[in-house]
Structure formats: structure tokens, C-alpha cells
Protein backbone atom coordinates (compact mmCIF):
# COMPACT_ATOMS: atom_id res chain seq x y z
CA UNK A 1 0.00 0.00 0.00
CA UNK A 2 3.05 2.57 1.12
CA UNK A 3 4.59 1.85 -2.04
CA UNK A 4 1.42 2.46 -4.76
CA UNK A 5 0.57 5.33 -2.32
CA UNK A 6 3.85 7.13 -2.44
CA UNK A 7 3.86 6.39 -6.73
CA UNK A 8 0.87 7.51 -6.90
CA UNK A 9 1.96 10.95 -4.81
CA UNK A 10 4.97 11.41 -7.20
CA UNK A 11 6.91 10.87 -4.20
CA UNK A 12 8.08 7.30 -5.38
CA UNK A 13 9.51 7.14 -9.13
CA UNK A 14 7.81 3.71 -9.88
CA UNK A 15 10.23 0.85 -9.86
CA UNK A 16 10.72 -1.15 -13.46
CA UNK A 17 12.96 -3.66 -12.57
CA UNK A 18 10.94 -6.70 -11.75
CA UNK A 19 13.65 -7.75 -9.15
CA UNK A 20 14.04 -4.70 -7.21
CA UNK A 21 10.61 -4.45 -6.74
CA UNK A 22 10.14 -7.96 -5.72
CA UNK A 23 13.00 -7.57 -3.21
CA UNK A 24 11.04 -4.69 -1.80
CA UNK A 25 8.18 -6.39 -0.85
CA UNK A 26 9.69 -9.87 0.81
CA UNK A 27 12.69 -7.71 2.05
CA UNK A 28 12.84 -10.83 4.98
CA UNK A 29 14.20 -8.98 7.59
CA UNK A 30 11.53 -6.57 7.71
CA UNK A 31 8.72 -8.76 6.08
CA UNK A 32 6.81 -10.27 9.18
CA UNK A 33 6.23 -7.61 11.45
CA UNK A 34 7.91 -4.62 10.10
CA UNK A 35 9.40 -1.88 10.86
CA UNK A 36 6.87 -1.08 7.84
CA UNK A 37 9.07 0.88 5.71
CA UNK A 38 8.26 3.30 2.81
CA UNK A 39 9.78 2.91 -0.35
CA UNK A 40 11.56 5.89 -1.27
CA UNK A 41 13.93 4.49 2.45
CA UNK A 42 14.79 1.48 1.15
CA UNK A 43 14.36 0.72 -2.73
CA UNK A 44 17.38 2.93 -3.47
CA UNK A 45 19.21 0.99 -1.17
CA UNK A 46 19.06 -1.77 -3.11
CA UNK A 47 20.63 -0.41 -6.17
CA UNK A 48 23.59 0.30 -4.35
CA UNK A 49 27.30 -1.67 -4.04
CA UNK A 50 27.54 -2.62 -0.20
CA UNK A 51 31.25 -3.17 0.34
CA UNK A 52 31.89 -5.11 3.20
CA UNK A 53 32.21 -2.92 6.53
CA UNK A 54 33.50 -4.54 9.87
CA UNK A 55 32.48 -1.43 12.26
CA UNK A 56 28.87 -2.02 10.24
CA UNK A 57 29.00 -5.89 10.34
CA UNK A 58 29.88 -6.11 14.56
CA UNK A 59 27.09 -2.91 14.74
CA UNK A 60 24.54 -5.11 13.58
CA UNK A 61 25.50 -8.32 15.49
CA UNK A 62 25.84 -6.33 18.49
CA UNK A 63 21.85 -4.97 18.03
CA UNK A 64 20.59 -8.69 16.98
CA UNK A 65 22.65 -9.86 20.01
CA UNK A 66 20.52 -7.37 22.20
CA UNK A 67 17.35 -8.23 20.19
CA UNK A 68 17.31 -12.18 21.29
CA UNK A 69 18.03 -10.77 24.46
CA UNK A 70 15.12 -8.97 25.01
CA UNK A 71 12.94 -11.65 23.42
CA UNK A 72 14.05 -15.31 24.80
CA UNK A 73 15.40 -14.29 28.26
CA UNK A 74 12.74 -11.13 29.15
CA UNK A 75 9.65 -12.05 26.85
CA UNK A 76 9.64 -15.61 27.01
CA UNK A 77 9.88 -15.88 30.67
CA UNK A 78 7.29 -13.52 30.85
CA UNK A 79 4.88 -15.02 28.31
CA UNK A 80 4.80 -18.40 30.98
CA UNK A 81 3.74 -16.11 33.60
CA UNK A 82 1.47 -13.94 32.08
CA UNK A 83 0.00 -16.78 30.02
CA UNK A 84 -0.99 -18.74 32.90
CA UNK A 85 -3.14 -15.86 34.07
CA UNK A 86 -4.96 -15.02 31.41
CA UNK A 87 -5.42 -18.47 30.50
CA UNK A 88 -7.75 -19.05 33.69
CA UNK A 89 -8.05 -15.14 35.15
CA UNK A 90 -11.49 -15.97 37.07
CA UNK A 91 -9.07 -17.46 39.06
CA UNK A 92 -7.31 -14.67 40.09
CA UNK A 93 -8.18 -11.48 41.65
CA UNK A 94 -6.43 -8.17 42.59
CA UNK A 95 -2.51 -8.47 43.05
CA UNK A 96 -1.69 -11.44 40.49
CA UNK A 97 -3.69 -9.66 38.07
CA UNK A 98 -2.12 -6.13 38.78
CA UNK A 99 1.07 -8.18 38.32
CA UNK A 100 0.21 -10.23 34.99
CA UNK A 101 -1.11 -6.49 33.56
CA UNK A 102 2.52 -5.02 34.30
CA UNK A 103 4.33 -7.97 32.89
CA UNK A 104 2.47 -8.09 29.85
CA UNK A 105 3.28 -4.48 29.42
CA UNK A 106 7.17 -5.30 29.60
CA UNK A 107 6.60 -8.63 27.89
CA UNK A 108 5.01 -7.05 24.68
CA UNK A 109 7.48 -4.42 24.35
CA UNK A 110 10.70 -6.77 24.86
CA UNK A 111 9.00 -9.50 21.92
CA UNK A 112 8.07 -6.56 19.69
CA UNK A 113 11.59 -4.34 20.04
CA UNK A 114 13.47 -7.31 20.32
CA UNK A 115 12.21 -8.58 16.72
CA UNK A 116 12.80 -5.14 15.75
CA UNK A 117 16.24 -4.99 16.91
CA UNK A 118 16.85 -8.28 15.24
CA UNK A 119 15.51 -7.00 11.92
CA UNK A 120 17.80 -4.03 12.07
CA UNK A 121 20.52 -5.64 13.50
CA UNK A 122 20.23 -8.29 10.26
CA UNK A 123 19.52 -5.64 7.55
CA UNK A 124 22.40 -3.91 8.64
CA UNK A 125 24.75 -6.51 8.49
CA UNK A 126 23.71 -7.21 4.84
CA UNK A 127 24.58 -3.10 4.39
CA UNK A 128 21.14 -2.53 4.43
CA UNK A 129 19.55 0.59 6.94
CA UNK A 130 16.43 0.25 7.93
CA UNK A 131 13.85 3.29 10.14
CA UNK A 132 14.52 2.99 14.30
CA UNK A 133 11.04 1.51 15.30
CA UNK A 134 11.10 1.86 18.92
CA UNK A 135 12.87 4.75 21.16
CA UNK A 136 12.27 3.49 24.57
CA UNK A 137 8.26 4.43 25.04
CA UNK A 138 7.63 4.04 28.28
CA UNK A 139 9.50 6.69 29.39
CA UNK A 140 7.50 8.81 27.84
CA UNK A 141 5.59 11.44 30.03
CA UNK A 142 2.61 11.99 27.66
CA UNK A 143 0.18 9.86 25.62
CA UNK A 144 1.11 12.36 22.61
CA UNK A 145 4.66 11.28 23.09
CA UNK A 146 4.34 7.65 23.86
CA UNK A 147 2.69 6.97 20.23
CA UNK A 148 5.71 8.69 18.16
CA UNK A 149 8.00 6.20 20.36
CA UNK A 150 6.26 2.98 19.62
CA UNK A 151 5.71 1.32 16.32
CA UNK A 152 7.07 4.66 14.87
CA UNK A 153 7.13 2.98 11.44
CA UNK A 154 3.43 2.19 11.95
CA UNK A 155 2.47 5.23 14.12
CA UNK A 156 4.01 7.25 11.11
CA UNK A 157 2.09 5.68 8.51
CA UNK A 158 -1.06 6.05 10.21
CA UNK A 159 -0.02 9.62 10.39
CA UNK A 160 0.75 10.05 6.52
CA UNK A 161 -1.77 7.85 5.02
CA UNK A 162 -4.93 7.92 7.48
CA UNK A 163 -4.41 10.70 9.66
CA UNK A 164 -3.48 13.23 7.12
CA UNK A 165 -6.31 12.75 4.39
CA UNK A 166 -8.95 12.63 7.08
CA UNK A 167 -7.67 16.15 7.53
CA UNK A 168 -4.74 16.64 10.25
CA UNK A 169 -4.05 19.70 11.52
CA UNK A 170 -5.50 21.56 9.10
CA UNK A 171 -8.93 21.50 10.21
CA UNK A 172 -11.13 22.17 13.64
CA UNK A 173 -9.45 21.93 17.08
CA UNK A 174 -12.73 18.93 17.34
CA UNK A 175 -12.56 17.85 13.85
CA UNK A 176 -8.95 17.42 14.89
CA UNK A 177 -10.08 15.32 17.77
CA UNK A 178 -12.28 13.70 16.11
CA UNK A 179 -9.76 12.56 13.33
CA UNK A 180 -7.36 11.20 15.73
CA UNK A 181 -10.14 8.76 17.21
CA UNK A 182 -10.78 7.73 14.45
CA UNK A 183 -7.27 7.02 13.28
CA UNK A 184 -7.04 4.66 16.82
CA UNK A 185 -10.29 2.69 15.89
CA UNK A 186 -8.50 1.80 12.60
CA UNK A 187 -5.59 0.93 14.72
CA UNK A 188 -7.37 -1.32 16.70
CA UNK A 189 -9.06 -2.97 13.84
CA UNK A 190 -5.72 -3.33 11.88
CA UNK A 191 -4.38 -5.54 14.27
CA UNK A 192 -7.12 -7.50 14.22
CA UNK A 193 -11.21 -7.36 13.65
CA UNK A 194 -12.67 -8.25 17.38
CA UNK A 195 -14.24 -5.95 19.82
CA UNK A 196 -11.29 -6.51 22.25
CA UNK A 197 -8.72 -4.83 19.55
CA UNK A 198 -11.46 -1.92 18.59
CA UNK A 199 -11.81 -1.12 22.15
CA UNK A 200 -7.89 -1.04 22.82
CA UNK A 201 -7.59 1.08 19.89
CA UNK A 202 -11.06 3.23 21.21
CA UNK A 203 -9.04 3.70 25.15
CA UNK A 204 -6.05 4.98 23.82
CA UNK A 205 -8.00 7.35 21.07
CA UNK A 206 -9.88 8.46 24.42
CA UNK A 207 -6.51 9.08 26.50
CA UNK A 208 -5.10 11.43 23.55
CA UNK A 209 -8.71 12.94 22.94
CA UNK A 210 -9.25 13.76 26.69
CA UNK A 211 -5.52 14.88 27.46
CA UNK A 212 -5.57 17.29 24.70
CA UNK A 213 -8.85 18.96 25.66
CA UNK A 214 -7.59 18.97 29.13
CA UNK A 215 -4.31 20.21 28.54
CA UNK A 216 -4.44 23.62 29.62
CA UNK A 217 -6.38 22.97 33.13
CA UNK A 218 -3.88 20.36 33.54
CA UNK A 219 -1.00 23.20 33.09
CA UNK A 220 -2.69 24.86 35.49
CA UNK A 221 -3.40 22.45 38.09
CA UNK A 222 0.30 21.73 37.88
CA UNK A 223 1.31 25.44 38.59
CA UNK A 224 -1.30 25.44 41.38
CA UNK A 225 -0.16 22.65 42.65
CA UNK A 226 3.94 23.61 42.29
CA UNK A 227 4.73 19.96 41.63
CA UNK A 228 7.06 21.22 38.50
CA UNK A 229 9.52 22.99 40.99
CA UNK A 230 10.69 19.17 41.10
CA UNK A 231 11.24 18.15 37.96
CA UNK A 232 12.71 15.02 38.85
CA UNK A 233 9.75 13.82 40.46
CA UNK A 234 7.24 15.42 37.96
CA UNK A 235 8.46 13.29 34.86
CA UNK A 236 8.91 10.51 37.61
CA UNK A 237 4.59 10.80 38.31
CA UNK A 238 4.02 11.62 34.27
CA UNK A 239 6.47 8.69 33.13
CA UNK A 240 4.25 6.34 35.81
CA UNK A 241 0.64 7.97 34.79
CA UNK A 242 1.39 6.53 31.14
CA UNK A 243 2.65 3.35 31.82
CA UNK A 244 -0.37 2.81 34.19
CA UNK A 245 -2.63 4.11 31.68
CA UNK A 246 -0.98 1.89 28.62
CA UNK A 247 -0.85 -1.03 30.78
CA UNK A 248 -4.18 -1.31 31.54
CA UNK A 249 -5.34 -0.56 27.73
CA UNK A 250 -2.98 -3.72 26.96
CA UNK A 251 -5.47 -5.87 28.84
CA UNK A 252 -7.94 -5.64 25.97
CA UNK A 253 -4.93 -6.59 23.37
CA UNK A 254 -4.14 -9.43 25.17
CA UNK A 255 -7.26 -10.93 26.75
CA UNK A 256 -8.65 -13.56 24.15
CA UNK A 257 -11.97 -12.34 24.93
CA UNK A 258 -13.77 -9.36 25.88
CA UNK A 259 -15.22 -11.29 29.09
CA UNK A 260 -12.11 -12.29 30.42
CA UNK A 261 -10.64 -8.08 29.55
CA UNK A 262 -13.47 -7.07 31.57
CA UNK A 263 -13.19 -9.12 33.91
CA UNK A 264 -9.34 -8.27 34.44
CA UNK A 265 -10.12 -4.80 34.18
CA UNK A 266 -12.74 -4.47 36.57
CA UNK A 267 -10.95 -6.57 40.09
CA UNK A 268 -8.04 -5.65 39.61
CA UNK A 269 -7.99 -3.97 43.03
CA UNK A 270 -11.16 -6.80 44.42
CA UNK A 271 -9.54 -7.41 48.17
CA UNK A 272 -6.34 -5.48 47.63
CA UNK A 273 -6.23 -4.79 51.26
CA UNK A 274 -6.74 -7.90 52.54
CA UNK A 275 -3.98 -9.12 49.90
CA UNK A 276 -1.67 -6.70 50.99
CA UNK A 277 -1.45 -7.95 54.68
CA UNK A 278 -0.61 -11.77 53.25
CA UNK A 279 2.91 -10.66 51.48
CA UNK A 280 4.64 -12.16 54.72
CA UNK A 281 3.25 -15.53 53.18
CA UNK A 282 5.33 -17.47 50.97
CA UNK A 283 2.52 -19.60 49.29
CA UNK A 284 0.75 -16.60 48.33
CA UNK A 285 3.59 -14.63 46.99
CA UNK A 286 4.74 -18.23 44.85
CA UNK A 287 1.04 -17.70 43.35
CA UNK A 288 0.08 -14.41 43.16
CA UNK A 289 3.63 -12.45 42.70
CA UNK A 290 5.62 -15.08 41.31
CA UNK A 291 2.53 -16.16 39.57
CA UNK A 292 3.36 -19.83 40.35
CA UNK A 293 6.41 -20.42 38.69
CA UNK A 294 8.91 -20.14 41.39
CA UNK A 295 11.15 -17.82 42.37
CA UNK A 296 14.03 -18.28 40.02
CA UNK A 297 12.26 -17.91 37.17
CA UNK A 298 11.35 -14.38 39.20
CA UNK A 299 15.05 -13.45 40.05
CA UNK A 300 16.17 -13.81 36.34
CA UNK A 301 13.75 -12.14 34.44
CA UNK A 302 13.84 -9.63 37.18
CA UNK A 303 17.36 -8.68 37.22
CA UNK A 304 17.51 -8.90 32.97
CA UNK A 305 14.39 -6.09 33.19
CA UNK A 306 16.89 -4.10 35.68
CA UNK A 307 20.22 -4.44 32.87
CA UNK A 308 17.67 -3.58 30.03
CA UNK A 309 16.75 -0.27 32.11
CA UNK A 310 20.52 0.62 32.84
CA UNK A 311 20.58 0.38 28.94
CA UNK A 312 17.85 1.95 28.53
CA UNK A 313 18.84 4.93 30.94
CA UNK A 314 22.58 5.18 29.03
CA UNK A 315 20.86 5.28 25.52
CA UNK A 316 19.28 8.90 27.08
CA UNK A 317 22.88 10.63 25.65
CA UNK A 318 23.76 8.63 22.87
CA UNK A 319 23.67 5.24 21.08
CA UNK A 320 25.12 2.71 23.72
CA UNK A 321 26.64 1.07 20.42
CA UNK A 322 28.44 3.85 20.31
CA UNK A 323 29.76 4.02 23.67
CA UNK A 324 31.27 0.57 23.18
CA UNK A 325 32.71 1.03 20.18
CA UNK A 326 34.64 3.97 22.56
CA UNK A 327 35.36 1.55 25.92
CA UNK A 328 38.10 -0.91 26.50
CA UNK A 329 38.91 -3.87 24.66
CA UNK A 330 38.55 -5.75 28.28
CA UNK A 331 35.49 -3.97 28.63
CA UNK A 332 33.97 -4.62 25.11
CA UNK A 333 34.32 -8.30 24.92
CA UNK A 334 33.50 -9.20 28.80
CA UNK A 335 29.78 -7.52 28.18
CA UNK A 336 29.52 -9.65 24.35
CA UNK A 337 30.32 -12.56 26.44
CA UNK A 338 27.75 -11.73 29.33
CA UNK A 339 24.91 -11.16 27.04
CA UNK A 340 25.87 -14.48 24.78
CA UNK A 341 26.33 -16.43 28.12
CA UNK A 342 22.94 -14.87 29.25
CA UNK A 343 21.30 -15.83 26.20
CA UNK A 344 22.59 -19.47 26.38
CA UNK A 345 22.06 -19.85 29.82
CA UNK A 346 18.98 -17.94 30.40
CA UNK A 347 17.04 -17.65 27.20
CA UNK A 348 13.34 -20.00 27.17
CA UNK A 349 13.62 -22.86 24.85
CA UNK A 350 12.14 -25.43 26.43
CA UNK A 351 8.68 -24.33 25.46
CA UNK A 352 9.50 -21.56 22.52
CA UNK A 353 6.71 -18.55 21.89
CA UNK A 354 6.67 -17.16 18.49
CA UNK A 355 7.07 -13.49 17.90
CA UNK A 356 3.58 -11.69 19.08
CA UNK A 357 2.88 -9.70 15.87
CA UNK A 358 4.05 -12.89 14.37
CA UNK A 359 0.09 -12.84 14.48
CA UNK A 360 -0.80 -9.71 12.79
């Protein structure tokens, strides 16, 4: 679609050469689950010599290595977790759920990036550059900003093919509103036709809808309040808002049916207090925090999540590929060996999940 769109626009010289064009479409790295890339990025690419490069080569191992990171030692360990709540979720009530909710939040990011990373990593190891596809979204403070930092090649072309001819900008501050709900429904629906997907794709068009008619007596609750005098603290509340508000709109993505999303959704605080005063007990923290898969399975794909924030926090300056390329030799090759050893070691194999969007 991208590419008979962008022909059509005159922004795309159409391609003649039977080949190129073919490689364009099944590009592999990129062909499953994106990053969905427009073809005035890429096609050019492929008409160019790619001399082997062995800063370029390493750069994309490096990003593939972190990639199957994030999927089989984060993601997968997750997925057995989460899964087993929302397999049977009438079982559970309050904490486990609160818990399954926040892990699915971390899972679905770490499978989705991670594949990303891996397509990058590949394409660029072949000489090829493809668009960054994720920049580290839930540190965003906004719902405005979260969007442009997740699935930005999809986010983007919702922008430039949806959002754009219903309008953008250009119109109405509430025909403006109005267009960007209606660019989430077709989110929602794009992922896939059930009322669980239209409704995720409905809560976040509400969160951006309601934020930006609220903006300005939010600015002014804030300066009544004096909160931004700490601006620490202030992105620390904003950064939390969103991931509290995305997490619990990934319920409806990831509940197989709208009963069981509502039903999530609506206890996930049933006997909180009572639940609270049991964290002393070791059976109920083996079902309802380690969500009954023991607490090794816990410690590891708790202290990965902690390394892939460090990274996360370092990549705030500049590219952390970068900053190895820059430390010691010592250095270098004792954190490649880490990461392969942690792959090896601590990666999920013995019952393997497919990529998420693998679905889509």
C-alpha cells in the first residue's frame, strides 16, 4: 500500500525492474512484522554496491545480540507467567492480576523491540539501513509522546496515510479530535477485527482525545499545585501515569476475549487490602507475585528487566553502540560474552513462543 501510495503521490519514481521491486516487498528482515518501511527508504538501497564494513558488520550483530536478548530471556519468561493468568483469570483477583497487567506491558514491548532490533541488527549486516522503530516508550511522560516512540514505522504511517487525508491539523481543534479517534479505531481494527482490539484502539484514542482537551487545566493544576519545581519527580509521576494508563489498555490486546478483559479490568484492586497484609506468606507470593512459577524464574527475568533499564537509561545521551565502540577492549568483549552467556544460559527454549505480531 506505502509503495502504490507514495507512486501515486509522485513521491516514489515507480520501480521497473521486476527484481528490485520484488526484493522490496519480501525484504525478509523486515517482512513479518515490520518496521513497515516506505519505499523511497529502502528501494534505493538496493541499487547500491555494499562493500563489506567490519564497524557495520559487529554494529549489527551487536543490536541482533541485544534483540534475542530482550525476546528469549525477558519475553519468554514472561509469556509463561502472564500466560498462565490469562489463561484461567477468574481465578485470580487483585494483586496477580495487577502483576500479569505489568508484565504483559514489559513482555510485549521486549518480543516486539526485540524482533525489531533483530531485523535491524540483520539488515544492517547485509549493508542494508532500515527506520529505528522503537525509542524506549515508556518513558515517555505523555500519551502524545508515547505513540511517536512505539511502532514509529506504523504510528508514522497512520499519520501520513490515514491521519493526514482525514484532515490533520489543518482542520477544527474537534474535527482534529475527532480525526485522531478515528485514526485509533483503525488501529485497533488493523491488528485485528474483534471488539477486544477496537476497544484497545477506542481507550487509547480516548486518553489522547481527553488529554488534549484537558491540557491547559492540567498546566494549570500543575502550577497550582507547584509539583514542576521538582522536575525530577514530575516526569517521575508523568512517566508512571502513562505506563499505568498503557498497561491497563494492553489488557484488551491481550485478553482472548472481551469477558475475560473485563473481567481483568474491573478486580483488579477486588480485596487489595486484605492481599496486601498476606505478602509475609510465601505460598501466596509463589502464586500471586511469582505467579506460580517459582522464584528463580522471578530473580532472572527480574534482574535482565533491571540491565535492560541501565541500557535503557545510558541510551538517554547517545547510542550505547556507540559508547562501546569507545570503551576498553577488556570492557567490550566481557559484556559480548555476558549477554551471549545470558542468552545461552537464560534464554526460554524449552517451550518456545513465536514473535507476538508474528500474528498480525
Amino acid at each position: 500500500m506505502s509503495y502504490t501510495i507514495e507512486v501515486y503521490r509522485g513521491n516514489q519514481k515507480a520501480e521497473r525492474h521486476f527484481g528490485i521491486y520484488a526484493l522490496y516487498v519480501m525484504f525478509y528482515p523486515q517482512l513479518v512484522a515490520g518496521p513497515i518501511e516506505r519505499p523511497q527508504n529502502v528501494i534505493h538501497q538496493f541499487n547500491e554496491k555494499h562493500d563489506f564494513d567490519y564497524q557495520r558488520f559487529t554494529d549489527g550483530l551487536k543490536l541482533m545480540a541485544w534483540g534475542i536478548f530482550k525476546k528469549v530471556v525477558i519475553a519468554d519468561r514472561l509469556s509463561l507467567m502472564v500466560g498462565e493468568v490469562y489463561k484461567y483469570p477468574y481465578n485470580y483477583k487483585g494483586i496477580p492480576l495487577i502483576v500479569s497487567t505489568v508484565f504483559f506491558s514489559i513482555q510485549i514491548f521486549c518480543d516486539f523491540s526485540g524482533y525489531s532490533d533483530i531485523a535491524l541488527g540483520s539488515a544492517q549486516v547485509m549493508g542494508f539501513k532500515l527506520m529505528k522503530n522503537f525509542d524506549r516508550p515508556y518513558f515517555s511522560k505523555t500519551i502524545s509522546e508515547f505513540w511517536p516512540r512505539w511502532h514509529i514505522s506504523l504510528s508514522s504511517w497512520f499519520r501520513d496515510y490515514l491521519y493526514t487525508y482525514l484532515g490533520g491539523n489543518r482542520v477544527s481543534k474537534w474535527r482534529r479530535e475527532y480525526n485522531l479517534f478515528i485514526v485509533f479505531l483503525v488501529s485497533g481494527i488493523w491488528h485485528c477485527a474483534s471488539s477486544t482490539f477496537l476497544i484497545w484502539g477506542a481507550i487509547h484514542g480516548f486518553y489522547l482525545v481527553f488529554a488534549n482537551l484537558m491540557a491547559n487545566f492540567t498546566n494549570k493544576m500543575v502550577n497550582f499545585i507547584g509539583i514542576h519545581q521538582w522536575p525530577f519527580l514530575y516526569k517521575l509521576i508523568q512517566i508512571l501515569i502513562i505506563f499505568c494508563l498503557t498497561s491497563f489498555a494492553w489488557i484488551f490486546f491481550r485478553a482472548s476475549k472481551l469477558q475475560n478483559a473485563t473481567y481483568i479490568g474491573s478486580h483488579l484492586f477486588t480485596d487489595l487490602g486484605e492481599q496486601l497484609q498476606q505478602l509475609g506468606n510465601k505460598k501466596f507470593i509463589q502464586k500471586n507475585i511469582f505467579l506460580g512459577k517459582g522464584i528463580t524464574n522471578f530473580a532472572m527475568v527480574a534482574v535482565a528487566m533491571i540491565v535492560m533499564e541501565m541500557v535503557h537509561l545510558k541510551q538517554r545521551g547517545r547510542s550505547l553502540r556507540t559508547s562501546l565502540n569507545q570503551s576498553p577492549l577488556l570492557v567490550r568483549w566481557v559484556l559480548y560474552y555476558g549477554i551471549i552467556l545470558a542468552i545461552l544460559f537464560l534464554g526460554m527454549y524449552d517451550e518456545p513462543a513465536q514473535f507476538i505480531y508474528f500474528q498480525f
